[in-house]
Protein backbone atom coordinates (compact mmCIF):
# COMPACT_ATOMS: atom_id res chain seq x y z
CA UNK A 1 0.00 0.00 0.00
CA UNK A 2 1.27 3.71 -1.37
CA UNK A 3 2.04 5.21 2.13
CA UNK A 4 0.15 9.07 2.41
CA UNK A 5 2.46 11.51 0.79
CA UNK A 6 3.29 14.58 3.36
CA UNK A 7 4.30 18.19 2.53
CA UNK A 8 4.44 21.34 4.76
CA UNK A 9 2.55 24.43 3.28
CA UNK A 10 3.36 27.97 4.77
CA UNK A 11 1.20 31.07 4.92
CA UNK A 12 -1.43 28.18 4.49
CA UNK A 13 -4.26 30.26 6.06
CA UNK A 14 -6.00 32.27 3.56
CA UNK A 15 -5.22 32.68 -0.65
CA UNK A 16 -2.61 30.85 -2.43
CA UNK A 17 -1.42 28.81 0.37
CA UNK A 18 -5.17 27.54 1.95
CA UNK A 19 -5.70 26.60 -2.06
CA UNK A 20 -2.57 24.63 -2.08
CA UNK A 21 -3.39 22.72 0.88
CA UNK A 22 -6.77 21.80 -0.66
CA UNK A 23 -5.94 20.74 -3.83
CA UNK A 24 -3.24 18.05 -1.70
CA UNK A 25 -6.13 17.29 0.60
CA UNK A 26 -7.97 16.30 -2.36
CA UNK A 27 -5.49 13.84 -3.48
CA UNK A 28 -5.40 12.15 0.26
CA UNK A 29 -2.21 14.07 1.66
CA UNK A 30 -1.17 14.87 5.15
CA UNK A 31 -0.93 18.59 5.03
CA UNK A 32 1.21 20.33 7.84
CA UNK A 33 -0.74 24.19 7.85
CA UNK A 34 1.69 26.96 8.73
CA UNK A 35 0.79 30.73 9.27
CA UNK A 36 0.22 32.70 12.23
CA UNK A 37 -3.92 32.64 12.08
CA UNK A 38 -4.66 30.05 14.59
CA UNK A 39 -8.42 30.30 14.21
CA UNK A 40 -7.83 30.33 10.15
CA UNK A 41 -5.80 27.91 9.97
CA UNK A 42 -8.37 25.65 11.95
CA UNK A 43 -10.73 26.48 8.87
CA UNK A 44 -8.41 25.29 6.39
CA UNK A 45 -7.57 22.07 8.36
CA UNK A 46 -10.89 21.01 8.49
CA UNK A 47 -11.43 21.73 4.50
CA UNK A 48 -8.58 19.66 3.77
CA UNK A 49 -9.80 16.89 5.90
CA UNK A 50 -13.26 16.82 4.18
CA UNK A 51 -11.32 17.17 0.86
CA UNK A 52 -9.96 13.40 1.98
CA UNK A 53 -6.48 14.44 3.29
CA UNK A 54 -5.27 14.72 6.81
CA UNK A 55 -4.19 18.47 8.17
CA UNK A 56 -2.16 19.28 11.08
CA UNK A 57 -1.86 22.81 12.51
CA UNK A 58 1.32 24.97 13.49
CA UNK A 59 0.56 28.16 14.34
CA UNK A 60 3.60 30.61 14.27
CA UNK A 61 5.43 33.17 12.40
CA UNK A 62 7.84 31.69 9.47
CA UNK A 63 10.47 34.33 10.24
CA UNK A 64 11.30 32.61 13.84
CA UNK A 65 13.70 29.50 13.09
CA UNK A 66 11.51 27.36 15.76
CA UNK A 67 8.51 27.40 14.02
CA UNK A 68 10.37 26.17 11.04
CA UNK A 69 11.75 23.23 13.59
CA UNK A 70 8.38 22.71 14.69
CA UNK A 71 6.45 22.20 11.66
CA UNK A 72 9.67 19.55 10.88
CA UNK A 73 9.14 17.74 14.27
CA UNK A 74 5.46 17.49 14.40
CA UNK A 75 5.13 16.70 11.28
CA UNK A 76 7.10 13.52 11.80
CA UNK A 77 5.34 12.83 14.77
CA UNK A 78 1.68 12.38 13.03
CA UNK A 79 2.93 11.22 9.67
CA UNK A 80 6.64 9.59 9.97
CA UNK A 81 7.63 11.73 6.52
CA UNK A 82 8.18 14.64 4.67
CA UNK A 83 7.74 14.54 0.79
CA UNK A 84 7.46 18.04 -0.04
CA UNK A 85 7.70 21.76 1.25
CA UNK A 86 5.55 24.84 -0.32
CA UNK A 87 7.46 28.42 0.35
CA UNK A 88 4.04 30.37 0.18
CA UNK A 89 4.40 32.68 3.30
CA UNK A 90 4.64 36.53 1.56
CA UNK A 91 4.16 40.03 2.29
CA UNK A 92 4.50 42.68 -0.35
CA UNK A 93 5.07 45.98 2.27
CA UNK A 94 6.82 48.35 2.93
CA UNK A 95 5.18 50.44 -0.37
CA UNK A 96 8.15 53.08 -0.34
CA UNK A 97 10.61 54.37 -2.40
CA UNK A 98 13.83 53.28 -1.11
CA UNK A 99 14.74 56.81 0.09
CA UNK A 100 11.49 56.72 2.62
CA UNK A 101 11.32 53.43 3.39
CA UNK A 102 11.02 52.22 6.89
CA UNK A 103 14.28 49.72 7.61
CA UNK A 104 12.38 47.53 10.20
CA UNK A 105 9.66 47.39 7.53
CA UNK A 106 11.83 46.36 4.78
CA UNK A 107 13.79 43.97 6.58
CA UNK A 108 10.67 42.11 7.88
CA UNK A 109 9.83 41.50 4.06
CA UNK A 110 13.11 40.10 3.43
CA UNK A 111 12.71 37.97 6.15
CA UNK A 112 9.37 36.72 5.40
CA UNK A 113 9.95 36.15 1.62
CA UNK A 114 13.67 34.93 2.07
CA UNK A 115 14.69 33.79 5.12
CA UNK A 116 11.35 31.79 5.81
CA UNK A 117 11.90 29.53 3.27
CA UNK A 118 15.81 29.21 3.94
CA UNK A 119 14.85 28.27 7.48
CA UNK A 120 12.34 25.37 6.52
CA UNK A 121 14.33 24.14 3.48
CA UNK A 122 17.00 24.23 5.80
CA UNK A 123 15.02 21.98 8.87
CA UNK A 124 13.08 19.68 6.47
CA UNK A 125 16.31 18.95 4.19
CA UNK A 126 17.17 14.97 5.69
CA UNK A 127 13.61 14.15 5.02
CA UNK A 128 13.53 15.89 1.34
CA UNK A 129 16.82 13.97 0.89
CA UNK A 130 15.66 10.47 2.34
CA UNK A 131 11.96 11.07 0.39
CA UNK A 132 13.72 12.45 -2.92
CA UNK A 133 11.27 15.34 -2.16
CA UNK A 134 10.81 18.65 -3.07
CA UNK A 135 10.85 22.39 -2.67
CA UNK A 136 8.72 24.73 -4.16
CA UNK A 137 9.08 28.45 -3.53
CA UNK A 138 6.33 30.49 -4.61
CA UNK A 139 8.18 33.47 -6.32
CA UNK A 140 7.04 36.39 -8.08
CA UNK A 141 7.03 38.55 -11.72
CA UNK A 142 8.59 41.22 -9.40
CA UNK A 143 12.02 38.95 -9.09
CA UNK A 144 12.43 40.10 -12.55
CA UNK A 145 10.51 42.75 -13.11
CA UNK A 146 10.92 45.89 -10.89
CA UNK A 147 8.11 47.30 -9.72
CA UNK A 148 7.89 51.17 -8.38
CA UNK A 149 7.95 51.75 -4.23
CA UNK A 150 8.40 47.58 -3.68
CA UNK A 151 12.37 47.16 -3.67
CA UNK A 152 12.14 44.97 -0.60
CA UNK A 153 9.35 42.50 -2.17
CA UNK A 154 11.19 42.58 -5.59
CA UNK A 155 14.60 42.12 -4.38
CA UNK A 156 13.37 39.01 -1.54
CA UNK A 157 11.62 37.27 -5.03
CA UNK A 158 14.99 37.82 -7.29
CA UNK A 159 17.25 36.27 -4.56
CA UNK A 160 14.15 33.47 -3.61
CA UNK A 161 14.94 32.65 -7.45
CA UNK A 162 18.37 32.53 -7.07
CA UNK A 163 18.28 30.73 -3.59
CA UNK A 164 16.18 27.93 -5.41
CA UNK A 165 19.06 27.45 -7.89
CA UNK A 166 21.28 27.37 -5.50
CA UNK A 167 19.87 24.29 -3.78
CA UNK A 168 19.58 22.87 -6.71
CA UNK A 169 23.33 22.20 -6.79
CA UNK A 170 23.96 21.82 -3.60
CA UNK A 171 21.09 18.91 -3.13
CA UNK A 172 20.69 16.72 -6.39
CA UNK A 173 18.58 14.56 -5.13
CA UNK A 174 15.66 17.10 -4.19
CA UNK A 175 14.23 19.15 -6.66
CA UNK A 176 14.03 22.58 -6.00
CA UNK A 177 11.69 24.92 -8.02
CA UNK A 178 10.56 28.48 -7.65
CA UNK A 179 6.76 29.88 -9.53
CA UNK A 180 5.50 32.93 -10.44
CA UNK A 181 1.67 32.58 -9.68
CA UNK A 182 0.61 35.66 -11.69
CA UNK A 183 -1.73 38.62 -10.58
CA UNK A 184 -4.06 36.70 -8.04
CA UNK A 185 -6.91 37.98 -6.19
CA UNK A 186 -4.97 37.74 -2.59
CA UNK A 187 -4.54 40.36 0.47
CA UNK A 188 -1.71 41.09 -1.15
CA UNK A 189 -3.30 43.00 -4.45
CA UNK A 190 -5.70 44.49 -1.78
CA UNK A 191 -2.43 46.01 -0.09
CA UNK A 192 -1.42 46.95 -3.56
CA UNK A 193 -4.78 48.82 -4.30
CA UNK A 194 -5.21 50.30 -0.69
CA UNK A 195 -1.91 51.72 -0.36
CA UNK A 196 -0.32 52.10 -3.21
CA UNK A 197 -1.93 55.14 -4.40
CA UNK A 198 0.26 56.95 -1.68
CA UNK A 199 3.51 55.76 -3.10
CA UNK A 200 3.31 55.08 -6.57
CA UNK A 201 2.68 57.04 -9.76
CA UNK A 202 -0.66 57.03 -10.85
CA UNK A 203 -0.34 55.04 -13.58
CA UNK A 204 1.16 52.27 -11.53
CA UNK A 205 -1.56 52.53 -8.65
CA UNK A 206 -3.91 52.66 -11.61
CA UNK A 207 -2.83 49.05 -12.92
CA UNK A 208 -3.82 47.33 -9.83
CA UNK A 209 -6.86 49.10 -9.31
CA UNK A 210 -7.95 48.16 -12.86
CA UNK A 211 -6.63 44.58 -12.66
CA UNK A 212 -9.28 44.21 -10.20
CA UNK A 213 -12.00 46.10 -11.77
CA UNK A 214 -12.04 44.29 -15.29
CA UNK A 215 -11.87 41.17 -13.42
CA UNK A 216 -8.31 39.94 -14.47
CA UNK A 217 -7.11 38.73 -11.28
CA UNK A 218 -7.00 34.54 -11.00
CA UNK A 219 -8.38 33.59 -8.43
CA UNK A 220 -6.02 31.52 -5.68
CA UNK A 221 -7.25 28.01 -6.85
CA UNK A 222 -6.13 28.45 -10.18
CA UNK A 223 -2.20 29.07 -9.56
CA UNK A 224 -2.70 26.41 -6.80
CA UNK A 225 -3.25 23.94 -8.56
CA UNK A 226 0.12 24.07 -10.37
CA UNK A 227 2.09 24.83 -7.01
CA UNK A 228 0.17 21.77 -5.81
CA UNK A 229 1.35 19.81 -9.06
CA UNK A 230 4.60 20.76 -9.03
CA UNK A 231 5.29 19.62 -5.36
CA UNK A 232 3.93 16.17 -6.60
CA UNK A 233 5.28 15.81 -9.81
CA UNK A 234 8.33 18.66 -10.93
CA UNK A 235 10.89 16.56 -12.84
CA UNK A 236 14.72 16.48 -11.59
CA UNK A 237 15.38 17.83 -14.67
CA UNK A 238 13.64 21.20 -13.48
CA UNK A 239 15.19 21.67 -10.56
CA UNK A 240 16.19 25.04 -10.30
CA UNK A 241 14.30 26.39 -11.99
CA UNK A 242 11.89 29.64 -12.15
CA UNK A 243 8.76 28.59 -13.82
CA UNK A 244 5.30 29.86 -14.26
CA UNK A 245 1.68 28.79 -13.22
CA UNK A 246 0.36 28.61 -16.69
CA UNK A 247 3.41 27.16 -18.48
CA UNK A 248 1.49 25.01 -20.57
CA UNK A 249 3.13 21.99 -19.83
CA UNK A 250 2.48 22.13 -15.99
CA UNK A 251 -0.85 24.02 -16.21
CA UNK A 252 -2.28 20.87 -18.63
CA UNK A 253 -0.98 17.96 -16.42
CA UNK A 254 -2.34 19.71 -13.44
CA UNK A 255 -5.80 20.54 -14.61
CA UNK A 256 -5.86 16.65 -15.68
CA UNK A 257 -4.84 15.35 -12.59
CA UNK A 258 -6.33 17.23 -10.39
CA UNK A 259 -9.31 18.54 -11.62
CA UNK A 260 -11.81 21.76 -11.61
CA UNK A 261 -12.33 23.07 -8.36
CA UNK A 262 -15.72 22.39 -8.11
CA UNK A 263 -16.20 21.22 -4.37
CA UNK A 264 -16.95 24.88 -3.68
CA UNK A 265 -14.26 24.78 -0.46
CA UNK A 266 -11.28 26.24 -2.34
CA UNK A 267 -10.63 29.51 -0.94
């Protein structure tokens, strides 16, 4: 008998990271939930479990190294194994040019969107290695594309990317991948919308605001699904690499394995 696959999903409460979590509930894995919204996460859990997987909860903020640890250690306790890790956890402020920008703000974002995943890809590293797991690190268009009054979100996403080939050398036997999940109808384009009128041109507050308004953002279940396919399926041959959502190739093979979301419990 095929023993439950296990991954570890951070910033799993709301958005892209709940999604993720769902669409490996639905096919029957134990999901470790990460994020720092105890009585969210508790949602999430108990969608994945009716989904047909099996959710455990660690409450706690991915920029403290013992979370990381505990996430590792708990999960072994319910499941005995780690097959795969999603980087999700991501905050896009301080909005600031670079001259105005608050340094505790700025580092915090570096920490969430870089140092978070070092810390678990660090901690969950024997298992990957023992499982021939691996590491997906949800990345951004902003790692190569620089977008006005977010250098700390753009410059966390262009060393995520390089981070991710960097573990691809040093670890040959996990795969590594980083994604750009497009323009998705998260907190995080609210933030955009909200605040960026204050610091931004206005033809650069204007594009989110419109994104929203002509109805072009995804919404979180669609990039999901590929996150969730790659951490089940990316090829070695990938590792390393900085790939998108709707690459054809993984967009295809995830739609037919995994299906529309209609069970109308995707966030």
């Amino acid at each position: 008998m095929e023993k439950r696959r296990v991954f570890i999903v951070t910033g799993a409460s709301r958005g892209i990271g709940a999604a993720v979590a769902c669409w490996l509930g639905k096919v029957g894995a134990g999901v470790t939930l990460v994020s720092r919204s105890g009585a969210e996460l508790g949602k999430v859990a108990s969608q994945v479990d009716r989904l047909g997987g099996n959710a455990l909860v660690v409450q706690g903020d991915v920029t403290d190294p013992s979370v990381s640890d505990r996430a590792v250690e708990r999960s072994l306790e319910r499941f005995q194994r780690i097959d795969g890790i999603i980087n999700n956890a991501g905050v896009v402020e301080p909005l600031a040019v670079v001259a105005k920008a608050d340094p505790w703000e700025w580092r915090r974002c570096v920490e969430v969107n870089l140092l978070g995943p070092f810390f678990l890809s660090r901690c969950a590293m024997p298992e990957l290695r023992r499982n021939r797991g691996r590491i997906v690190n949800v990345s951004s268009g902003a790692a190569t594309h620089a977008i006005f009054a977010a250098s700390a979100y753009c410059s966390a996403k262009a060393a995520l990317n390089h981070f991710t080939q960097v573990m691809a050398r040093e670890e040959p036997f996990v795969v590594s991948v980083a994604v750009r999940p497009g323009v998705v109808d998260t907190a995080m384009q609210t933030v955009l919308r909200q605040k960026g009128a204050s610091a931004m041109p206005e033809e650069h507050w204007a594009y989110y605001a419109d994104l929203k308004k002509k109805g072009q953002l995804e919404p979180p279940s669609v990039p999901a699904r590929s996150i969730a396919w790659l951490a089940l399926h990316a090829p070695p041959a990938w590792s390393g690499a900085f790939l998108s959502y709707d690459d054809p190739e993984i967009f295809a093979e995830a739609l037919r394995e995994l299906g529309e979301d209609g069970s109308g419990v995707f966030p």
